[in-house]
C-alpha atoms as a PDB file:
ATOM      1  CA  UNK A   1     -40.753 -18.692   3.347  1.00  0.00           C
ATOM      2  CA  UNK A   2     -44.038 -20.954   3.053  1.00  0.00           C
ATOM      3  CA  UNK A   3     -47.289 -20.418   1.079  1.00  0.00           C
ATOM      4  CA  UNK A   4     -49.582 -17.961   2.611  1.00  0.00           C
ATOM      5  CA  UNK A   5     -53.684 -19.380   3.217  1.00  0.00           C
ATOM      6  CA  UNK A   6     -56.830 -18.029   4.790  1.00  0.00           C
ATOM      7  CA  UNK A   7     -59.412 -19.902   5.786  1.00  0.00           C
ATOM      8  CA  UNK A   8     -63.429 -19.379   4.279  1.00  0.00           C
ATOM      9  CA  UNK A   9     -66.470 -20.984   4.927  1.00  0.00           C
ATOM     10  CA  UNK A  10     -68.826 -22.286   2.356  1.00  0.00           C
ATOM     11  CA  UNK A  11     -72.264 -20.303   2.195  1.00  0.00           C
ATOM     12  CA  UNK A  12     -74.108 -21.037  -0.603  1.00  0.00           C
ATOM     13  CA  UNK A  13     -77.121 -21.938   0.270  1.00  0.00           C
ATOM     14  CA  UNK A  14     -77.363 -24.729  -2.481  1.00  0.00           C
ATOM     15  CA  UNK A  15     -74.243 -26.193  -1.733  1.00  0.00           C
ATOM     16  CA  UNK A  16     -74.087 -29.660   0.197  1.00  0.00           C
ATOM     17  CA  UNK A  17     -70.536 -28.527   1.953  1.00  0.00           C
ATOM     18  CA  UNK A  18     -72.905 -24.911   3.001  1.00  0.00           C
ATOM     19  CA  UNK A  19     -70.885 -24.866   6.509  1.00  0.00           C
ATOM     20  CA  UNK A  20     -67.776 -26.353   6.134  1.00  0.00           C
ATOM     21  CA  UNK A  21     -64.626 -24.387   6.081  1.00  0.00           C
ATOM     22  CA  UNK A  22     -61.334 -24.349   3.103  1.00  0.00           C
ATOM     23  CA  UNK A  23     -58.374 -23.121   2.961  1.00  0.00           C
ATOM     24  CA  UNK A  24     -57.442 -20.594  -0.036  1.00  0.00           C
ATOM     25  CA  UNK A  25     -54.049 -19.416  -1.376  1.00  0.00           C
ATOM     26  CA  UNK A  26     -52.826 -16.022  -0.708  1.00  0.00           C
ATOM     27  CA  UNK A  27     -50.668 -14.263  -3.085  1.00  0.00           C
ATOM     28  CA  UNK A  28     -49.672 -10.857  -1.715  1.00  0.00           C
ATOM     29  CA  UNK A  29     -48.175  -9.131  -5.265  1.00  0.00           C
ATOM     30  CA  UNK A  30     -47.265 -10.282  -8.485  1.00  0.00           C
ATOM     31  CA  UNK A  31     -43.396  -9.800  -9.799  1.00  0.00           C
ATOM     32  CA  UNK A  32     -42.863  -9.332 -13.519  1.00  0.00           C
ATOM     33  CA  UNK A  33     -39.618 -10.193 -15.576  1.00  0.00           C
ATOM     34  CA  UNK A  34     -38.125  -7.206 -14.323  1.00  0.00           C
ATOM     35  CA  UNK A  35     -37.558  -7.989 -10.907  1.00  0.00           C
ATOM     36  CA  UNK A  36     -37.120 -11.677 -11.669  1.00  0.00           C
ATOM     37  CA  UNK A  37     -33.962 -10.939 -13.837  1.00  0.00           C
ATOM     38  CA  UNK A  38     -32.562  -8.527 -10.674  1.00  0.00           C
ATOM     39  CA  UNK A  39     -33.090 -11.459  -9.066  1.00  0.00           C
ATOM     40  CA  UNK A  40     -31.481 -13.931 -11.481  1.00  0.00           C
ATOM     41  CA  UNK A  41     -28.641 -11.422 -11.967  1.00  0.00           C
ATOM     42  CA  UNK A  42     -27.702 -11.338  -7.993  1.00  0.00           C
ATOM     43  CA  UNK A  43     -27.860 -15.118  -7.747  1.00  0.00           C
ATOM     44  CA  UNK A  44     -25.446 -15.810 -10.650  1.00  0.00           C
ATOM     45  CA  UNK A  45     -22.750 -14.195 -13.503  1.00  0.00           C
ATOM     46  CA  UNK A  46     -25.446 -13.450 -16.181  1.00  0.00           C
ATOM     47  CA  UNK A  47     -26.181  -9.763 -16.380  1.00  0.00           C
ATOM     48  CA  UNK A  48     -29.733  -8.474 -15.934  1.00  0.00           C
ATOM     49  CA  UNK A  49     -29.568  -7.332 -20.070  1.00  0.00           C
ATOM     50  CA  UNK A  50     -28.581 -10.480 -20.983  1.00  0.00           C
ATOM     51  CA  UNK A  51     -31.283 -12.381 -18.532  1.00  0.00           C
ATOM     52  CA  UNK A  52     -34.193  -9.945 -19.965  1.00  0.00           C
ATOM     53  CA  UNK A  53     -33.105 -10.467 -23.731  1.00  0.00           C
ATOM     54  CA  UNK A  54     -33.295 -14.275 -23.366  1.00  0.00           C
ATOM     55  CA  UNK A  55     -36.734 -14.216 -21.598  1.00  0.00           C
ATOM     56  CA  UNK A  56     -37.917 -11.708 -24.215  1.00  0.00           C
ATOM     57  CA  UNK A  57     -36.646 -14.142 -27.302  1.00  0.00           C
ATOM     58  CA  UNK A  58     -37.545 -17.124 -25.014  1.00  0.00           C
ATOM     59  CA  UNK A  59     -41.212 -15.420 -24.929  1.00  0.00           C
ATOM     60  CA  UNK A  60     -40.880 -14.472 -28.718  1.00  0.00           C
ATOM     61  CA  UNK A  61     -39.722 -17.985 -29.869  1.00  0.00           C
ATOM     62  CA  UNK A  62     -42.549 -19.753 -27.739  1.00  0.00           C
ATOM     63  CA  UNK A  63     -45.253 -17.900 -29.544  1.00  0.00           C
ATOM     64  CA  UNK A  64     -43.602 -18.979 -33.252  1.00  0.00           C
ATOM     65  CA  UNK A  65     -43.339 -22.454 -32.091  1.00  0.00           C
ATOM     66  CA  UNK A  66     -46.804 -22.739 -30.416  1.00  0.00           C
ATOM     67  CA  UNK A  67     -48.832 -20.977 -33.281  1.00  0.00           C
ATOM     68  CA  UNK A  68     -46.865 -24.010 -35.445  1.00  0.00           C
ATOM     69  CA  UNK A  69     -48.785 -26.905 -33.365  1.00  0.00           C
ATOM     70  CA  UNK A  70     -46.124 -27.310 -31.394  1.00  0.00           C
ATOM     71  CA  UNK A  71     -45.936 -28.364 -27.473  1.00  0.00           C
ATOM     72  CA  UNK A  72     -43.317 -26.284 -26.657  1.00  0.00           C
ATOM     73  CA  UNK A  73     -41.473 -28.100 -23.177  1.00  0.00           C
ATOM     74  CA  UNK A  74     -39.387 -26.074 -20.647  1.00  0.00           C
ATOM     75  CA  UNK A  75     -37.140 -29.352 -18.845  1.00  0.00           C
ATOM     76  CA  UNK A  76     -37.545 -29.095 -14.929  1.00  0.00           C
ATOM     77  CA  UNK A  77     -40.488 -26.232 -15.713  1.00  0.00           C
ATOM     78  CA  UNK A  78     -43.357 -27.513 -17.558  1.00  0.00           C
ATOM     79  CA  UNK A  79     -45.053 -27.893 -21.471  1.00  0.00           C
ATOM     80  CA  UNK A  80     -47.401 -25.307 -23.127  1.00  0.00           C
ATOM     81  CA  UNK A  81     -49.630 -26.084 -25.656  1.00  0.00           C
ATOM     82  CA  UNK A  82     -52.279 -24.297 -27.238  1.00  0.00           C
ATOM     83  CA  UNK A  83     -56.025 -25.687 -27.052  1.00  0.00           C
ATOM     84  CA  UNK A  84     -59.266 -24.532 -28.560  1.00  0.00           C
ATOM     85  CA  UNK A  85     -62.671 -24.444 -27.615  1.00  0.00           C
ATOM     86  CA  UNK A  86     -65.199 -25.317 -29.945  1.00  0.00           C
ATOM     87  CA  UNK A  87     -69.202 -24.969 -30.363  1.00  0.00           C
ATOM     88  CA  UNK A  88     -70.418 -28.067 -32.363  1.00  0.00           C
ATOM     89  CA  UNK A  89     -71.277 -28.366 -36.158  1.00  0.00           C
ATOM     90  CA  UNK A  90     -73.970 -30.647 -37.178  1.00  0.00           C
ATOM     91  CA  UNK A  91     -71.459 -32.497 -39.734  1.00  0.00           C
ATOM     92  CA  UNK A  92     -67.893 -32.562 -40.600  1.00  0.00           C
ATOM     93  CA  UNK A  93     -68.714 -30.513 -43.833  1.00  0.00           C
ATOM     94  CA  UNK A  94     -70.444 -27.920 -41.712  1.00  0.00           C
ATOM     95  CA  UNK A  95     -67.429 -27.319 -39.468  1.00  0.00           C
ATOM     96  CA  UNK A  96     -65.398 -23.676 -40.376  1.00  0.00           C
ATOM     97  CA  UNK A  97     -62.589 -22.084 -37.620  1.00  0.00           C
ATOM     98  CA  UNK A  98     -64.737 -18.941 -38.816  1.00  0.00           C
ATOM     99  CA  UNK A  99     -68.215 -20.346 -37.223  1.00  0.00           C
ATOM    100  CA  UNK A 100     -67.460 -22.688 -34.780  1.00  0.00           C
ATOM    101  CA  UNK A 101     -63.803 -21.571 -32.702  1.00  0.00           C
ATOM    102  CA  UNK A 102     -65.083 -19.597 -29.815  1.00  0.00           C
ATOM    103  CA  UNK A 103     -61.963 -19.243 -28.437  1.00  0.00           C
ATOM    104  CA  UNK A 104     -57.677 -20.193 -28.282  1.00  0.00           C
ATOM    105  CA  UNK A 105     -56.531 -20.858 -25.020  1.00  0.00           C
ATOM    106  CA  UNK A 106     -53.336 -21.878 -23.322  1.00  0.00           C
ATOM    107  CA  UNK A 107     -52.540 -25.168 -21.597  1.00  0.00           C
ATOM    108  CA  UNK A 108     -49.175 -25.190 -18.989  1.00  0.00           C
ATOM    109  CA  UNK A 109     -48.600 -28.778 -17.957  1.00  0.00           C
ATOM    110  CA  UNK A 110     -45.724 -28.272 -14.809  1.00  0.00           C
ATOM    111  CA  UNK A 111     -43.492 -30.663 -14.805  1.00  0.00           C
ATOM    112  CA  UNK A 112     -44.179 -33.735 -12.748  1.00  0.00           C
ATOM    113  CA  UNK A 113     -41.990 -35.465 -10.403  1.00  0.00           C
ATOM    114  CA  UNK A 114     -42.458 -39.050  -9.881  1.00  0.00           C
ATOM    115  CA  UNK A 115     -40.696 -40.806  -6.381  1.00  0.00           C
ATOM    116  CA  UNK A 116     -39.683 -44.527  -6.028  1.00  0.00           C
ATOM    117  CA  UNK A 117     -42.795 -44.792  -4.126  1.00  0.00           C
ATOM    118  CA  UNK A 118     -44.622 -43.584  -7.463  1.00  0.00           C
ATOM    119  CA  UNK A 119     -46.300 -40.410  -5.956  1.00  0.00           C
ATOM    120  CA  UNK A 120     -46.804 -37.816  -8.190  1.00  0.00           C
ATOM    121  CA  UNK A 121     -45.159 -34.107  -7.292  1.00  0.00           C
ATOM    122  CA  UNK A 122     -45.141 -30.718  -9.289  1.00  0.00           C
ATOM    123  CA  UNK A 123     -41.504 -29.681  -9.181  1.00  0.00           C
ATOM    124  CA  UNK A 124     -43.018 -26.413  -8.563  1.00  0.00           C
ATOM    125  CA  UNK A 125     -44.231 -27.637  -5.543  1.00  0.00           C
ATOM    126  CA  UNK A 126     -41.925 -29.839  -3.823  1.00  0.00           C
ATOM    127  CA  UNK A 127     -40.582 -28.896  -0.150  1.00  0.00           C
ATOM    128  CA  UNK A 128     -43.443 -26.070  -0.347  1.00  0.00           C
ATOM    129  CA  UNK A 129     -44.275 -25.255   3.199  1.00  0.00           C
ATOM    130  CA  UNK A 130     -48.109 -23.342   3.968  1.00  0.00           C
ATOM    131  CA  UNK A 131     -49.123 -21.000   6.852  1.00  0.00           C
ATOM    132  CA  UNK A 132     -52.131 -19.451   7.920  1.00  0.00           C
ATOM    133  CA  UNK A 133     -52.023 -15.489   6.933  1.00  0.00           C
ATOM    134  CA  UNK A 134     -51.327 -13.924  10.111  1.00  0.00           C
ATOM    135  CA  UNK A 135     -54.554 -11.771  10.433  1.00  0.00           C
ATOM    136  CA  UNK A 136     -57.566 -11.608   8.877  1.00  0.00           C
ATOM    137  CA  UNK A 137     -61.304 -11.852   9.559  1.00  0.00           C
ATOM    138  CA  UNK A 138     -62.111 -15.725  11.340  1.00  0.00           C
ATOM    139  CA  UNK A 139     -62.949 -16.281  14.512  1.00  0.00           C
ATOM    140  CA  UNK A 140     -61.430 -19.570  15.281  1.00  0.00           C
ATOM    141  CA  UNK A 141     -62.937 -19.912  19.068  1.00  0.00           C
ATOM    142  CA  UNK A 142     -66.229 -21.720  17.880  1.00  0.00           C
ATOM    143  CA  UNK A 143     -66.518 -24.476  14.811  1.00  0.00           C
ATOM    144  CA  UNK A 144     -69.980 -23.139  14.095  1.00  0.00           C
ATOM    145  CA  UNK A 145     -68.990 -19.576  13.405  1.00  0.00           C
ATOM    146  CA  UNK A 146     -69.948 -18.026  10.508  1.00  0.00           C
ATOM    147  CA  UNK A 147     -66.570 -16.726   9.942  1.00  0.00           C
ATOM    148  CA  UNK A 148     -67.592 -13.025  10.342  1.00  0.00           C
ATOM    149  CA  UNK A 149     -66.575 -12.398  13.731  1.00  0.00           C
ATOM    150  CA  UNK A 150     -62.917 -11.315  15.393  1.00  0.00           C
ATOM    151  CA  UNK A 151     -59.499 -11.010  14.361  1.00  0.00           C
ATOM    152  CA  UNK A 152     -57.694 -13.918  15.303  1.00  0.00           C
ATOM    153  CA  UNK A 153     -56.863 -15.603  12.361  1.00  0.00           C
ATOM    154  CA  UNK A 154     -53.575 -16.512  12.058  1.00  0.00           C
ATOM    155  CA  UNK A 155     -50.419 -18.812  13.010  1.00  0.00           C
ATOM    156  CA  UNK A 156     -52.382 -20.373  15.951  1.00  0.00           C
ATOM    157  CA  UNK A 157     -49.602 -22.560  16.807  1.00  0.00           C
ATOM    158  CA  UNK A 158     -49.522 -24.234  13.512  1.00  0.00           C
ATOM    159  CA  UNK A 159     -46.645 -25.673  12.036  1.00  0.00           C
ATOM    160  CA  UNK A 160     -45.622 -25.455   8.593  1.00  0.00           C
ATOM    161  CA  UNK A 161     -46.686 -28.262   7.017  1.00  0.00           C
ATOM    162  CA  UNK A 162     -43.830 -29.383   4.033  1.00  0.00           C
ATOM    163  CA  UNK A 163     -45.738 -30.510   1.113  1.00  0.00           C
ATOM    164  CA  UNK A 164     -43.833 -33.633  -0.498  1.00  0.00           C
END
């Protein structure tokens, strides 16, 4: 299993990278609490009922604690909290939620793992391995390509790469 990437190549012609060429994440499908709990349920003794009524309270529960101010922290997952975005009053007095909240927003924090080194990991991320998607539309023969032509993106004898 590793991350799926394709490459692209910067083309806006403002752009002081214009040329240069990224790598972007591939996610090929989404899965919903449905198939996780299948999942859940074949990997341990909880029953797929009792997995999806605990996510559903879990999910329930969060939204209680978080419209009470409160960071609501998942250990080995990851904190929510829930942030606002605001358009400025001209005084303190002037300020109303009605007038001035354009919107409520979500914050996830993952949860960081620190090494005796002290480099910083997401848990989420640790021993994550990447490779190239196996075909799209690059054509890896000439640096200066303008990533329009052939079909031979892929693998090209890369190895997956183990993120720390």
């Amino acid at each position: 299993m590793a991350v799926k990437y394709k490459l692209y190549q910067e083309n806006r012609d403002n752009s002081q990278y214009k040329g240069k060429w990224y790598g972007r994440a591939v996610h090929e499908g989404t899965i919903g609490i449905d198939e996780l709990a299948d999942i859940m349920q074949a990997n341990c003794t909880v029953k797929r009922a009792d997995i999806l009524a605990v996510i559903s309270e879990l999910v329930e529960t969060m939204k209680t604690q978080l419209q009470n101010s409160m960071r609501v922290k998942l250990d080995r997952f990851g904190s929510f909290k829930i942030g606002i975005n605001t358009s400025p009053a001209d005084s303190a007095k002037d300020f109303t939620p009605q007038k001035n909240v354009r919107r409520l927003h979500i914050i996830f924090q993952p949860e960081v793992k620190v090494d005796r080194n002290g480099s910083r990991t997401l848990s989420f991320l640790t021993g994550t391995k990447l490779r190239e998607l196996d075909v799209y539309n690059v054509d890896k023969s000439d640096d200066t390509s303008a990533g329009t032509g052939g079909n031979t993106g892929g693998n090209s004898g890369n190895t997956d790469p183990v993120m720390p």
